[in-house]
C-alpha atoms as a PDB file:
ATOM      1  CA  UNK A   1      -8.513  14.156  15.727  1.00  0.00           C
ATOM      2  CA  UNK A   2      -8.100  11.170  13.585  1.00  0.00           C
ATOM      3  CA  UNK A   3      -8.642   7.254  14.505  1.00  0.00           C
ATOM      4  CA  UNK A   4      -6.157   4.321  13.827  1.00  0.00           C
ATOM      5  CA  UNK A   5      -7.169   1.543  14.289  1.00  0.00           C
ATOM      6  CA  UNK A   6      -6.476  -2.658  13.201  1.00  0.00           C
ATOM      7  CA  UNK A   7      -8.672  -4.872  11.377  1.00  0.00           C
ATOM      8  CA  UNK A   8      -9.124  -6.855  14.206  1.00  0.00           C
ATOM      9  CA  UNK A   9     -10.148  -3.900  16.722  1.00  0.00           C
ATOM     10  CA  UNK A  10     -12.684  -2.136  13.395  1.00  0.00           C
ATOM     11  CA  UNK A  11     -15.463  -3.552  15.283  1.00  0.00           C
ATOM     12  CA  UNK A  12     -15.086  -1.516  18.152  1.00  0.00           C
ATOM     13  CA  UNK A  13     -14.420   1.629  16.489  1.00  0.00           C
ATOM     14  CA  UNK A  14     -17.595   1.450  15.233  1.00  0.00           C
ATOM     15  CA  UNK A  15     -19.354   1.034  18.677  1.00  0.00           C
ATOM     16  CA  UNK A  16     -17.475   3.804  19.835  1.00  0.00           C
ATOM     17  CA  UNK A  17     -18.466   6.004  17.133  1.00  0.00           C
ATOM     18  CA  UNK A  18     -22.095   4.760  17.786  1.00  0.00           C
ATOM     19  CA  UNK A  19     -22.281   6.189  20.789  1.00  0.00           C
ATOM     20  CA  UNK A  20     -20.227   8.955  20.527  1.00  0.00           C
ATOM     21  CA  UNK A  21     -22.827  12.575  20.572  1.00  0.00           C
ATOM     22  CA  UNK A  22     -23.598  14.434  17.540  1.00  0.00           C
ATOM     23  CA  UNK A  23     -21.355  17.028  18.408  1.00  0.00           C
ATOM     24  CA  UNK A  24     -18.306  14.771  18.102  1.00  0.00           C
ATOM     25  CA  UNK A  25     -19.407  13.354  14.735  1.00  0.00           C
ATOM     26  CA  UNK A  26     -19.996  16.953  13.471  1.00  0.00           C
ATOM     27  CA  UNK A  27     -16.755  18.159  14.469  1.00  0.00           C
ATOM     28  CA  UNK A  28     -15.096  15.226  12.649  1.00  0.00           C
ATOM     29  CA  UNK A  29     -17.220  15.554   9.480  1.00  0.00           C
ATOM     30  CA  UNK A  30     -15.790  19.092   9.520  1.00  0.00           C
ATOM     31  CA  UNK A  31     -12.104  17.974   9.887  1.00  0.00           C
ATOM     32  CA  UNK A  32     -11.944  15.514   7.355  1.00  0.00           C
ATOM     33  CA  UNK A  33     -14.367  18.387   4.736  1.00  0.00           C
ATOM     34  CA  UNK A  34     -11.287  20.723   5.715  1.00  0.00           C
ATOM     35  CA  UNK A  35      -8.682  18.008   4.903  1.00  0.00           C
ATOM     36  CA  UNK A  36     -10.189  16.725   1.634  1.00  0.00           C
ATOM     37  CA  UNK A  37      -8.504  18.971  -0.897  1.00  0.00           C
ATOM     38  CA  UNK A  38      -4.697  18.540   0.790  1.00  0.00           C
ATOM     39  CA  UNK A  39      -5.146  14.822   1.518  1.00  0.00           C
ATOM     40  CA  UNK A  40      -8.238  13.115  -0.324  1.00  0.00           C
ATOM     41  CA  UNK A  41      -7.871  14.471  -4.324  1.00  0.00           C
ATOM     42  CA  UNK A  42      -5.043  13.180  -6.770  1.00  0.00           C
ATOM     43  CA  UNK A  43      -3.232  16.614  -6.437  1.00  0.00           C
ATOM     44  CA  UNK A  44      -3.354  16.731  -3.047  1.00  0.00           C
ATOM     45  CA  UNK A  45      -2.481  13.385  -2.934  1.00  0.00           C
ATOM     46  CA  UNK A  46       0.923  13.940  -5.118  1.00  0.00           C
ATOM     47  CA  UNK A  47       1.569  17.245  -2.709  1.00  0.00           C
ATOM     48  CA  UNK A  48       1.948  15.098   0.355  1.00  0.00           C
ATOM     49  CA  UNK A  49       3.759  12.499  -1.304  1.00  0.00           C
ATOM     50  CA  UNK A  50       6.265  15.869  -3.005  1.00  0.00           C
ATOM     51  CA  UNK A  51       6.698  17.386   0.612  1.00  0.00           C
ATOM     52  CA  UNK A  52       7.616  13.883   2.204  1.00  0.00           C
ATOM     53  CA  UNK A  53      10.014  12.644   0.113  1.00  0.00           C
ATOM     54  CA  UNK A  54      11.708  16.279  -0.520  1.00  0.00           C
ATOM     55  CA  UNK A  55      12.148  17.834   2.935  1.00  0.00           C
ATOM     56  CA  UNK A  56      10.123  15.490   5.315  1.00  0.00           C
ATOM     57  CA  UNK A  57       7.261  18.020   5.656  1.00  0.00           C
ATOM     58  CA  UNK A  58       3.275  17.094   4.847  1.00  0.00           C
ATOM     59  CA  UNK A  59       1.028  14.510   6.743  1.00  0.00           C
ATOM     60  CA  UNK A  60       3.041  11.553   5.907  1.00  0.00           C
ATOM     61  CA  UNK A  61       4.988   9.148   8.063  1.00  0.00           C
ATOM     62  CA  UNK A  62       7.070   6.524   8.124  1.00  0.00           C
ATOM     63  CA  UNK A  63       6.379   3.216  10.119  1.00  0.00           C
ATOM     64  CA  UNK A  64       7.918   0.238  10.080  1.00  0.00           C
ATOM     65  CA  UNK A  65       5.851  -2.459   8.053  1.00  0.00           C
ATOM     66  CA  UNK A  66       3.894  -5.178  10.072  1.00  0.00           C
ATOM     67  CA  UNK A  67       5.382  -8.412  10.996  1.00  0.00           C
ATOM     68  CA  UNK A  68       5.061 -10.876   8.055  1.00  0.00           C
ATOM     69  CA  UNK A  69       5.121  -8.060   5.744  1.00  0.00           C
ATOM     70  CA  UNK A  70       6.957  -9.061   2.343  1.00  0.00           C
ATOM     71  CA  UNK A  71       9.197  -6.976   0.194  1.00  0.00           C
ATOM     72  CA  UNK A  72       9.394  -7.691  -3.443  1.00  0.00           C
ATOM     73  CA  UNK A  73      13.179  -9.602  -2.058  1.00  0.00           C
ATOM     74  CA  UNK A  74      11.658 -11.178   1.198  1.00  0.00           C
ATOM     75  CA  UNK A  75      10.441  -9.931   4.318  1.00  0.00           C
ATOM     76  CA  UNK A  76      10.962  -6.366   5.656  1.00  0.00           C
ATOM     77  CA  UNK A  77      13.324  -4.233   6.321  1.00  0.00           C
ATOM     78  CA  UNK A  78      14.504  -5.006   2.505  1.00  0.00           C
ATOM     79  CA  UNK A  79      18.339  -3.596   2.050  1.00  0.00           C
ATOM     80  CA  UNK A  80      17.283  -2.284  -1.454  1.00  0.00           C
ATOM     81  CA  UNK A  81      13.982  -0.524   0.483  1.00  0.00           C
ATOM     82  CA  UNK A  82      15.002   3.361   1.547  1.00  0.00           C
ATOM     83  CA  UNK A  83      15.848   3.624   4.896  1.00  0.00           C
ATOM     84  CA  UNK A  84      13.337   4.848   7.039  1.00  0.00           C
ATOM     85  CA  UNK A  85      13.616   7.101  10.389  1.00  0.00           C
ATOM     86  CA  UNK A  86      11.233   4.323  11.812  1.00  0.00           C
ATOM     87  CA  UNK A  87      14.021   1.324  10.985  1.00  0.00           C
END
C-alpha cells in the first residue's frame, strides 16, 4: 500500500507516481484519508507509540538505524539504547 523509499531514490518515486493512472492515486488518497486519525493526529500518534512499546501491537517497527547513525554515546547499536528485535 505504502512506499519507502531513500533520499537518494525520492526522485524516482516521483516519476513513478507520475505515471501511475488515476485510479492508483485515488486508491492511495483513500488509504492514507482512512489512516489519518490512527497514524497522522497527536492522539493517534501517542496510540501507536502506547501499543508498541506495551505489547508490540500498532503500525510501528523496529529497524536497525543506518550506518553512520550516532547515539547520544557513539554510533549505533548504543548498550544504554533498548534492545531491539531488529539488533
Amino acid at each position: 500500500m505504502g512506499f519507502s523509499v531513500s533520499v537518494d531514490n525520492f526522485g524516482a518515486l516521483l516519476e513513478r507516481l507520475y505515471e501511475a493512472p488515476d485510479s492508483e492515486i485515488t486508491r492511495r488518497e483513500a488509504a492514507a484519508r482512512k489512516l489519518s486519525p490512527s497514524h497522522f493526529t497527536y492522539q493517534g500518534t501517542l496510540d501507536q507509540i502506547r501499543r508498541f512499546l506495551v505489547n508490540g501491537t500498532g503500525d510501528l517497527r523496529c529497524r536497525v538505524p543506518p550506518l553512520g547513525t550516532r547515539g547520544p554515546g557513539g554510533p549505533w547499536p548504543n548498550p544504554v539504547t533498548p534492545k531491539c528485535r531488529a539488533y
